[in-house]
C-alpha atoms as a PDB file:
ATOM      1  CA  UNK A   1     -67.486  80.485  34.238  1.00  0.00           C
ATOM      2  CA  UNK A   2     -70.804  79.821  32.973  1.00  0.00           C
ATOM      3  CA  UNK A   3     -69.878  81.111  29.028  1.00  0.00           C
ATOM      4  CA  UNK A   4     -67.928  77.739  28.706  1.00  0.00           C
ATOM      5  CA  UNK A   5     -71.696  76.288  28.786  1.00  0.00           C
ATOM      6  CA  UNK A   6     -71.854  77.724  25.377  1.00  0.00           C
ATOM      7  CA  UNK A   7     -69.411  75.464  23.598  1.00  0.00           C
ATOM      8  CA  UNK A   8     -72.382  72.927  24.025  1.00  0.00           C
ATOM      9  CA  UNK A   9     -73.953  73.463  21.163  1.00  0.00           C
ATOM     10  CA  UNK A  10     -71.048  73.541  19.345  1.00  0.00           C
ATOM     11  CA  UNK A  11     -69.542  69.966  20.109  1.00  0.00           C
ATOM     12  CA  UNK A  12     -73.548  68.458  19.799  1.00  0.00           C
ATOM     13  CA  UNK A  13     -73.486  70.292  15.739  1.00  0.00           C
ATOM     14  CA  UNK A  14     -69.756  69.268  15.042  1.00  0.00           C
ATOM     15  CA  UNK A  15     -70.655  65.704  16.468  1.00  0.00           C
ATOM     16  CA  UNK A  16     -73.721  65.184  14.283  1.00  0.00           C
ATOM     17  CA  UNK A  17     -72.192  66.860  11.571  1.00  0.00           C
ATOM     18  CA  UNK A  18     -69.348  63.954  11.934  1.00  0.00           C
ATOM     19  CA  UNK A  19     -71.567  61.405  12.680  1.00  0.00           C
ATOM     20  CA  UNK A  20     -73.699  62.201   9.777  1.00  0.00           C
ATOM     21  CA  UNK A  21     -70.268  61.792   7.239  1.00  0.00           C
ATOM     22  CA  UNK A  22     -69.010  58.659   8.625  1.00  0.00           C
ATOM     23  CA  UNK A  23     -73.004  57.206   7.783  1.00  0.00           C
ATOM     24  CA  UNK A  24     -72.308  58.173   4.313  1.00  0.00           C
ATOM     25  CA  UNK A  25     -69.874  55.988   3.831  1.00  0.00           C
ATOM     26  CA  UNK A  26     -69.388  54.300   0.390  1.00  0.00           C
ATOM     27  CA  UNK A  27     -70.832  50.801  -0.199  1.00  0.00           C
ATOM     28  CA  UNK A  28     -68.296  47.924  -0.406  1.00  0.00           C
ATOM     29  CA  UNK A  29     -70.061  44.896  -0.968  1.00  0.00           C
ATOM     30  CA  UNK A  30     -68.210  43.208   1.579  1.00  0.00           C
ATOM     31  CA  UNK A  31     -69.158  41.007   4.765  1.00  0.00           C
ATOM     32  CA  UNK A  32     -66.436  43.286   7.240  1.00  0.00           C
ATOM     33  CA  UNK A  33     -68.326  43.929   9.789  1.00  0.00           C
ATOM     34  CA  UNK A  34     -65.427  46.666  10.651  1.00  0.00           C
ATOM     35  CA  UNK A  35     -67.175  50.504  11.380  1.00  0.00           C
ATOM     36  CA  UNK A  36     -66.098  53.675  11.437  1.00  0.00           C
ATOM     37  CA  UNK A  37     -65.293  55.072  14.700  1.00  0.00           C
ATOM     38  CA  UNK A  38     -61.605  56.885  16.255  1.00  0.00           C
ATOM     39  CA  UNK A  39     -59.241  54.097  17.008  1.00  0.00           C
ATOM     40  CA  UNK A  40     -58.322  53.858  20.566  1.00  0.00           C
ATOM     41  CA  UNK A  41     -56.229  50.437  20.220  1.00  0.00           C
ATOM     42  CA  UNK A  42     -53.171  49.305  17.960  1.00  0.00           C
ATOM     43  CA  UNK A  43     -55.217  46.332  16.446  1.00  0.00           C
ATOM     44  CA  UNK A  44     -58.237  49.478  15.934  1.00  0.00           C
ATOM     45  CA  UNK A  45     -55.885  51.427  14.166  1.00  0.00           C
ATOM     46  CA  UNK A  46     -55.040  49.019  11.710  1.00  0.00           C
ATOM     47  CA  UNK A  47     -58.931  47.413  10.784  1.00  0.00           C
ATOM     48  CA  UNK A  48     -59.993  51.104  10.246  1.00  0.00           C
ATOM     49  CA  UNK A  49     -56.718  51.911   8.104  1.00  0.00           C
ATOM     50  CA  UNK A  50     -57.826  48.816   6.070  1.00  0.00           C
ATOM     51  CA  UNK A  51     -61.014  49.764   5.497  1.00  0.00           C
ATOM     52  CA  UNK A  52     -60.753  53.533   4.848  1.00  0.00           C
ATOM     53  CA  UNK A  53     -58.268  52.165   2.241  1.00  0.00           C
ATOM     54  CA  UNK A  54     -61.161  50.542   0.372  1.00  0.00           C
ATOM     55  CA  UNK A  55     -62.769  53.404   0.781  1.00  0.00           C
ATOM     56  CA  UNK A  56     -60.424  55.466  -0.715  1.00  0.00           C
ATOM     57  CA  UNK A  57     -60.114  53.837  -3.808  1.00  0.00           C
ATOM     58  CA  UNK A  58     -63.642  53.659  -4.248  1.00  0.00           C
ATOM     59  CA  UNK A  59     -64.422  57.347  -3.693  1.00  0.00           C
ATOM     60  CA  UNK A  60     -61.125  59.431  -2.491  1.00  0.00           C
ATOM     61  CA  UNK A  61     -62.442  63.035  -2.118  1.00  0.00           C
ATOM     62  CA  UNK A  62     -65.184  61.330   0.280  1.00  0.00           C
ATOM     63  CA  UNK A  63     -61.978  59.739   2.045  1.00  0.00           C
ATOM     64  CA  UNK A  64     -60.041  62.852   2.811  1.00  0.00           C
ATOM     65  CA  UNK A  65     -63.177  65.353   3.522  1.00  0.00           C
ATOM     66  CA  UNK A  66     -64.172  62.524   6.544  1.00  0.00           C
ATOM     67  CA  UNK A  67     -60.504  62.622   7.641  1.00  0.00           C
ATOM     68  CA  UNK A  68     -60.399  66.057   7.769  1.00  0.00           C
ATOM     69  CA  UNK A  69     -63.078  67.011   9.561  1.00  0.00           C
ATOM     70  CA  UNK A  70     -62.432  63.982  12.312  1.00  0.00           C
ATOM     71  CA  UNK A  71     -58.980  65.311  12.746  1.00  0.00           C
ATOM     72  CA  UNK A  72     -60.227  68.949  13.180  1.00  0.00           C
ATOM     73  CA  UNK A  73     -62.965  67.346  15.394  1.00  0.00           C
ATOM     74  CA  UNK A  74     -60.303  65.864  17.724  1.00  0.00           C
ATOM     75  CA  UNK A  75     -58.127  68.737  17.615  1.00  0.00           C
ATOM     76  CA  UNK A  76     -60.657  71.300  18.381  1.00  0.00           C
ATOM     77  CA  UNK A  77     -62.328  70.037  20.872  1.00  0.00           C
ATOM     78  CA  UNK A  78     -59.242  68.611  22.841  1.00  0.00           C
ATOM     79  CA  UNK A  79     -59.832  65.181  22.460  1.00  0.00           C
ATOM     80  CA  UNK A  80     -56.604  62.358  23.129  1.00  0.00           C
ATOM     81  CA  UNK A  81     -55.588  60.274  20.440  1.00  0.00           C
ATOM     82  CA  UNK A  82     -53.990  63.068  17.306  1.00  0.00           C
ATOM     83  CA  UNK A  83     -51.311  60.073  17.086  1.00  0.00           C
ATOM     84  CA  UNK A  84     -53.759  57.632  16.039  1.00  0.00           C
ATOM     85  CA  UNK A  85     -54.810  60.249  13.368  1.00  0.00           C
ATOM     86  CA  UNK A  86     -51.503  61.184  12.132  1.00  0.00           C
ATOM     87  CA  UNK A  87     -50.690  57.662  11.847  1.00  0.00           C
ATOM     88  CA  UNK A  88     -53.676  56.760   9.851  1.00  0.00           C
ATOM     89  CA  UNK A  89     -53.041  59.732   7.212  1.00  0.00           C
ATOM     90  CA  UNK A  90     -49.863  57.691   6.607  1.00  0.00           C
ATOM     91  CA  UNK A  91     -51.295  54.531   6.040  1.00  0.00           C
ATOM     92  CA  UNK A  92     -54.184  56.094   3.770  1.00  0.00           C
ATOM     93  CA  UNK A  93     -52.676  58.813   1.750  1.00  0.00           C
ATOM     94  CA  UNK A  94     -48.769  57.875   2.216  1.00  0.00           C
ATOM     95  CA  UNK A  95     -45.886  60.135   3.367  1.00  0.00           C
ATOM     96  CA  UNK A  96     -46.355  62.515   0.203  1.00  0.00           C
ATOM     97  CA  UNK A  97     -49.641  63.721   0.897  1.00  0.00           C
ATOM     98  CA  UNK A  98     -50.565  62.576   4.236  1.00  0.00           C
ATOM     99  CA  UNK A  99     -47.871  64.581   5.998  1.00  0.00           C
ATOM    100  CA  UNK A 100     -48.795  68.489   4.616  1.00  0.00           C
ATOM    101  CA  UNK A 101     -52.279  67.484   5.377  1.00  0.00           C
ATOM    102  CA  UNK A 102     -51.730  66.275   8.789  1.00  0.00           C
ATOM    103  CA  UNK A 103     -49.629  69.599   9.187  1.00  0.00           C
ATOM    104  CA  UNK A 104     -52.346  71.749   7.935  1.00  0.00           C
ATOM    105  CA  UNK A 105     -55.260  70.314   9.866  1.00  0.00           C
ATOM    106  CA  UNK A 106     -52.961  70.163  13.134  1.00  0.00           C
ATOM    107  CA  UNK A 107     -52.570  74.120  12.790  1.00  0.00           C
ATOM    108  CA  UNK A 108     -56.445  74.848  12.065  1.00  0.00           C
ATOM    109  CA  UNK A 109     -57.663  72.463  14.308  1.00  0.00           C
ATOM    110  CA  UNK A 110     -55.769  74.027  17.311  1.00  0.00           C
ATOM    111  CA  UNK A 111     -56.781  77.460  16.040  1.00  0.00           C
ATOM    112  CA  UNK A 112     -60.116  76.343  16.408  1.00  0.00           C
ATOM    113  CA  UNK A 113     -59.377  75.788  19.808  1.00  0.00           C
ATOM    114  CA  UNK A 114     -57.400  78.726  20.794  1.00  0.00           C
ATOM    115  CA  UNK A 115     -60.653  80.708  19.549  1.00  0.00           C
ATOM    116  CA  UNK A 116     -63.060  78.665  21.413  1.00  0.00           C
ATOM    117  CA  UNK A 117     -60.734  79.562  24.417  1.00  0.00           C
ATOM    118  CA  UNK A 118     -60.516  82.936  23.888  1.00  0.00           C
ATOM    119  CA  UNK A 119     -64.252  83.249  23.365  1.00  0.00           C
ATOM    120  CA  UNK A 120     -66.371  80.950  25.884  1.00  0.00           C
ATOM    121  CA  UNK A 121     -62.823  80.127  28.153  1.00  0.00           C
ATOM    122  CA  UNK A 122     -61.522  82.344  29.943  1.00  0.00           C
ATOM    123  CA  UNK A 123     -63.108  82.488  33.677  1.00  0.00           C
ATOM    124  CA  UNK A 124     -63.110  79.009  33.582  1.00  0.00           C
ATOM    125  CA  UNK A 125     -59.255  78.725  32.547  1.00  0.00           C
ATOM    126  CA  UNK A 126     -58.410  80.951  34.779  1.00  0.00           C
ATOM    127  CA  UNK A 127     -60.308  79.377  37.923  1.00  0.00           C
ATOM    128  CA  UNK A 128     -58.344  75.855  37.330  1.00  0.00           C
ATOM    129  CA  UNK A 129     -54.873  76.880  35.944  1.00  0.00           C
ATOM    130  CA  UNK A 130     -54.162  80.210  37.994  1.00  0.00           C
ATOM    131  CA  UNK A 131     -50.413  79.589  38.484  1.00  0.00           C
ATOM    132  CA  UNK A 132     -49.964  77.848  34.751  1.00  0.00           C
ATOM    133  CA  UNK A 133     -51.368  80.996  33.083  1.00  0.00           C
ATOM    134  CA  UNK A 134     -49.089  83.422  35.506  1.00  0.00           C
ATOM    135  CA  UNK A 135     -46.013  80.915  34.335  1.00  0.00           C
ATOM    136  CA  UNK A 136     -46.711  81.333  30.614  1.00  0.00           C
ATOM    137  CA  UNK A 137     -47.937  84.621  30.945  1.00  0.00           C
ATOM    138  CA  UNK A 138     -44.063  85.870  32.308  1.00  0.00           C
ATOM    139  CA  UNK A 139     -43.049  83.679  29.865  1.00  0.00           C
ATOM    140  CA  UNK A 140     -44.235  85.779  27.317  1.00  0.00           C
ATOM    141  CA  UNK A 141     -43.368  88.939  28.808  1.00  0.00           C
ATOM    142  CA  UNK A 142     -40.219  88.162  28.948  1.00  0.00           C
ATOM    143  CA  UNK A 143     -40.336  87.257  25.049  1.00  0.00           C
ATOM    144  CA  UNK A 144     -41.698  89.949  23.671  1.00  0.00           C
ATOM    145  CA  UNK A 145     -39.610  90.278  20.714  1.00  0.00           C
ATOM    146  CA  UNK A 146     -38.195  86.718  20.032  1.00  0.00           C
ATOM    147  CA  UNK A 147     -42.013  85.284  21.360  1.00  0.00           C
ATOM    148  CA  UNK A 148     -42.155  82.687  17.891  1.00  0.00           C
ATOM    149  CA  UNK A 149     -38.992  80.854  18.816  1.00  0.00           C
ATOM    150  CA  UNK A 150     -40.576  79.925  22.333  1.00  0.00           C
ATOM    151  CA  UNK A 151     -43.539  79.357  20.998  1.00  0.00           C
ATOM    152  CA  UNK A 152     -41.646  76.752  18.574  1.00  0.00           C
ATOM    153  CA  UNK A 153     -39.948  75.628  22.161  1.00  0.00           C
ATOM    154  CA  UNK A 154     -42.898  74.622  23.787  1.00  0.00           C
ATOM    155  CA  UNK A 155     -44.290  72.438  20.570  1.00  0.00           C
ATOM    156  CA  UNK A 156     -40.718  70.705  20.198  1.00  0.00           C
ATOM    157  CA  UNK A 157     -40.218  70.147  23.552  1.00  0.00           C
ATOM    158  CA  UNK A 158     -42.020  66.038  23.159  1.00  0.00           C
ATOM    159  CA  UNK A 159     -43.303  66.531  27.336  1.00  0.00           C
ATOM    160  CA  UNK A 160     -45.527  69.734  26.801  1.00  0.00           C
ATOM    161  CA  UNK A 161     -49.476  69.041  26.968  1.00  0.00           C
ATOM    162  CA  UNK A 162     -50.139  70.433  23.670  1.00  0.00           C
ATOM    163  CA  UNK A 163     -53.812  70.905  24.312  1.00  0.00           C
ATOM    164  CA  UNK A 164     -52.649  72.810  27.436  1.00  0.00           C
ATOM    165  CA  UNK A 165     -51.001  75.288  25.675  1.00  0.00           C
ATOM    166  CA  UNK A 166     -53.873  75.472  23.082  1.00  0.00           C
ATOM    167  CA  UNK A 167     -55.973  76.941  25.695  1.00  0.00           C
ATOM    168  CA  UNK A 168     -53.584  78.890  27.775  1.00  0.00           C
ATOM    169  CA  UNK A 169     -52.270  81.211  24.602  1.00  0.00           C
ATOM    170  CA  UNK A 170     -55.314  83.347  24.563  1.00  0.00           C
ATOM    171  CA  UNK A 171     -55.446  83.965  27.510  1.00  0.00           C
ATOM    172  CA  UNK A 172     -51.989  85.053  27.608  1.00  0.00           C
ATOM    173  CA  UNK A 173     -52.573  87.518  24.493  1.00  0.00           C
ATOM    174  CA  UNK A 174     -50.374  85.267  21.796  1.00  0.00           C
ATOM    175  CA  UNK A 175     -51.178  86.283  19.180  1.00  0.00           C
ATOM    176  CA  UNK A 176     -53.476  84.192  16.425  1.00  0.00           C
ATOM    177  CA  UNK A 177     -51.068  84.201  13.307  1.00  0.00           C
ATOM    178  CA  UNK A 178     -47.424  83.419  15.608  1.00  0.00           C
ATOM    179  CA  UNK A 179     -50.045  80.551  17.363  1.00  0.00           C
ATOM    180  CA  UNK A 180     -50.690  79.268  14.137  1.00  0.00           C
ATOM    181  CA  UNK A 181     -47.221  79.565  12.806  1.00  0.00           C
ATOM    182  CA  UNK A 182     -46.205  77.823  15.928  1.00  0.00           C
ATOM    183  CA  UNK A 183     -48.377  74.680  15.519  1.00  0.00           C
ATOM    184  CA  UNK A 184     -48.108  74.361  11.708  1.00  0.00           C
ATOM    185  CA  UNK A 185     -43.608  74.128  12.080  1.00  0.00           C
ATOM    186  CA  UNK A 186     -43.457  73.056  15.710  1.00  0.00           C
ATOM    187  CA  UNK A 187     -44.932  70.271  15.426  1.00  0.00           C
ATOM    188  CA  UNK A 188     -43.561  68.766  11.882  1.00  0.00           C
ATOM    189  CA  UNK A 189     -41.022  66.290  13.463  1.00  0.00           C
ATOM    190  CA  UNK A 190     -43.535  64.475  16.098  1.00  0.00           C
ATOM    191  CA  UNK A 191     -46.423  64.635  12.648  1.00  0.00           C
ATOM    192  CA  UNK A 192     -43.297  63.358  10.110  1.00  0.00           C
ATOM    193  CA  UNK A 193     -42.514  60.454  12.484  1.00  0.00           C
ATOM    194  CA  UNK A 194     -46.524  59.618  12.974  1.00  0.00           C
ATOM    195  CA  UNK A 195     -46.999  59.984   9.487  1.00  0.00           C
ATOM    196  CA  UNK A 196     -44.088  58.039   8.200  1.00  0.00           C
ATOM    197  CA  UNK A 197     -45.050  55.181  11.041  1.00  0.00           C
ATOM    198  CA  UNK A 198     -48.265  54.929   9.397  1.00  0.00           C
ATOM    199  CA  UNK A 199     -46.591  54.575   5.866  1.00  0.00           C
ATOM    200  CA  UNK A 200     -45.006  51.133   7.831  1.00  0.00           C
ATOM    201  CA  UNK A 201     -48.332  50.235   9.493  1.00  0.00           C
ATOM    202  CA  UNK A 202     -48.762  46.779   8.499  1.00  0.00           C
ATOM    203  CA  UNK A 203     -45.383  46.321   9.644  1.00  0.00           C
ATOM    204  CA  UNK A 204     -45.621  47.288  13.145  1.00  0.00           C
ATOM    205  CA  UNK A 205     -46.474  45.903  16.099  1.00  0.00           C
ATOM    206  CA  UNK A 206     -46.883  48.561  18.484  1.00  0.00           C
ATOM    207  CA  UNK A 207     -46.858  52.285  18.397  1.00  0.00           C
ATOM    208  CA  UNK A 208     -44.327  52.213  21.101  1.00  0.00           C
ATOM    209  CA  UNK A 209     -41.809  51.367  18.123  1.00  0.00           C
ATOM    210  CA  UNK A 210     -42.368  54.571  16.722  1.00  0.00           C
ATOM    211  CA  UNK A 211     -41.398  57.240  19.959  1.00  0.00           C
ATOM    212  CA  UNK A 212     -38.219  55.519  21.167  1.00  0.00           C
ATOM    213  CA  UNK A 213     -36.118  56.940  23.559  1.00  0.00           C
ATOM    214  CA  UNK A 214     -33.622  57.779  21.067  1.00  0.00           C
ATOM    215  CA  UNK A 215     -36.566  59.670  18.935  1.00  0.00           C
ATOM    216  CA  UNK A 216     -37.690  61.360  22.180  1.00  0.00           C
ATOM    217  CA  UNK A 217     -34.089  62.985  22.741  1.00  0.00           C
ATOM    218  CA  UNK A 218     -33.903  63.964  19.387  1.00  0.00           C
ATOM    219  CA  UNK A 219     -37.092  66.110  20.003  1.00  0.00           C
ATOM    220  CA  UNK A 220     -36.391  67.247  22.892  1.00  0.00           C
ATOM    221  CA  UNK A 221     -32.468  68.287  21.466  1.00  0.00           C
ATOM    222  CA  UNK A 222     -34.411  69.988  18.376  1.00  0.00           C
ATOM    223  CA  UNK A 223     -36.549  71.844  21.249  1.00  0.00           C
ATOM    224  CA  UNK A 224     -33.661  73.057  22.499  1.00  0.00           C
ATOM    225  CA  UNK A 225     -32.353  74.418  19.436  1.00  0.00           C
ATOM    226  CA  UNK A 226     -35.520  76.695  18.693  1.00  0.00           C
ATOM    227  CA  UNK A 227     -34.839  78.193  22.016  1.00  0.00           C
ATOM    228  CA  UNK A 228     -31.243  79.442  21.578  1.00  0.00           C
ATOM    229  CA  UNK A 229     -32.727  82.228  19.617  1.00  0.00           C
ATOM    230  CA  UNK A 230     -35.058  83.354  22.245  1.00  0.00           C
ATOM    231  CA  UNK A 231     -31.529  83.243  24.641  1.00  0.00           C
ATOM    232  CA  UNK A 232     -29.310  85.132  22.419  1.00  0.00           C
ATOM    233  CA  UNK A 233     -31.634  87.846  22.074  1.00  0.00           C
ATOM    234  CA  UNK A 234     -32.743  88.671  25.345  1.00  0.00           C
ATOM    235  CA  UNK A 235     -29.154  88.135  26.365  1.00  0.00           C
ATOM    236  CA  UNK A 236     -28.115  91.215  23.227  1.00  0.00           C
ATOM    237  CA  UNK A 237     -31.305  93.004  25.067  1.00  0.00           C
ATOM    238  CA  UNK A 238     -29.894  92.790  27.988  1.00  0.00           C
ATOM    239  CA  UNK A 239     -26.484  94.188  26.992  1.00  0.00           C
ATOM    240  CA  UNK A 240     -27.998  97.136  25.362  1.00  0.00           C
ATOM    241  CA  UNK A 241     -29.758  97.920  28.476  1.00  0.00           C
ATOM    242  CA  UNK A 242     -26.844  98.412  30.512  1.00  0.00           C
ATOM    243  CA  UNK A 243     -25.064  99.914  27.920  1.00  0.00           C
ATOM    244  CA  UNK A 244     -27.740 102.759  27.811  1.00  0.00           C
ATOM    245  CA  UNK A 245     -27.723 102.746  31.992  1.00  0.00           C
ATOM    246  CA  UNK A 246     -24.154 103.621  31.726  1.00  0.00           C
ATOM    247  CA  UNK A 247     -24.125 106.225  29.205  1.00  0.00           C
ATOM    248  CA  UNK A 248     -27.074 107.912  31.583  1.00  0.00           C
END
């Protein structure tokens, strides 16, 4: 339990690393007295989507290198909040741009995390989620062959704790490149509808406008689609396994 001790270091270098970018910040010439921090409220949200907006047409590479490494801050180290993020790419770079990015840093930023897992996590995991692991771990036993499409399952499916399963995939042997695949198409829909609610920021009132009811069933229906695969296969496994027990 005592290697998870060694992620330490990492989060203090990644922070000042951050902190360090976000000090560099272009010069406006303005009186906002607005800074650069993660949003944690609506009316948060939409002061730092203003002002990162200045920034970006003032220096845009600067712009997207602090995004990215924020958002790969956040998703690597587990931190609440990747809607806020996804919905700021919209505002600042627009459904066009914002939405592969947000895609790309999603998958990298959990792989980040599944390696810090599977290096410096395991003990500790395994100490505070015994029965969770031995759930996924059948899970993938069971899925040996089709393991992708429930790996697509569990990121569709809109109730999963994604960070959960960030964690819990090493330790179950998933492998890195199906993880990654996983993250980068599973979860599209929830960073399309982020992104595209950040395209409408000034618009909205509330990010509760954005994950409806209606926009929750459709995720959870499109969940349910990836896993009909998975079905149909182990059910054709299981037919060729009795066929072979009756021709012994």
């Amino acid at each position: 339990m005592a290697r998870v001790w060694f992620v330490a270091p990492i989060i203090i270098i990644a922070t000042t690393c951050l902190y360090s970018l976000a000090a560099m910040a272009p010069q406006l010439g303005t009186d906002d007295d607005v800074s650069l921090k993660f949003p944690s409220s609506f009316d948060e949200l939409k002061q730092i989507a203003n002002l990162l907006k200045l920034y970006y047409d003032k220096n845009w590479l600067y712009v997207v290198i602090l995004f990215s490494s924020a958002y790969l801050y956040k998703q690597s180290f587990m931190i609440p909040g990747s809607v806020f993020m996804n919905v700021l790419g919209g505002a600042i770079f627009g459904v066009l741009i914002g939405f592969p990015l947000c895609c790309i840093l999603t998958a990298f930023g959990a792989s980040f995390c599944f390696l810090m897992s599977r290096a410096f996590g395991k003990s500790t995991l395994q100490y505070y989620f015994p029965s969770k692991i031995q759930f996924l771990r059948s899970k993938v036993d069971e899925n040996p062959n089709n393991l992708i499409y429930f790996l697509l399952f569990l990121r569709l499916f809109p109730m999963t704790p994604n960070w959960l399963i960030n964690v819990l995939c090493p330790i179950v042997d998933v492998p890195l490149h199906l993880f990654f695949i996983s993250v980068f198409f599973g979860l599209m829909p929830y960073n399309y509808l982020c992104v595209q609610a950040g395209g409408m920021l000034a618009s909205l009132s509330s990010l509760d406008e954005v994950f409806s009811l209606r926009t929750l069933l459709q995720l959870a229906a499109m969940a349910s689609v990836a896993l009909v695969p998975s079905l149909l296969f182990r059910k054709q496994r299981s037919e060729n396994i009795l066929k072979s027990a009756k021709k012994d």
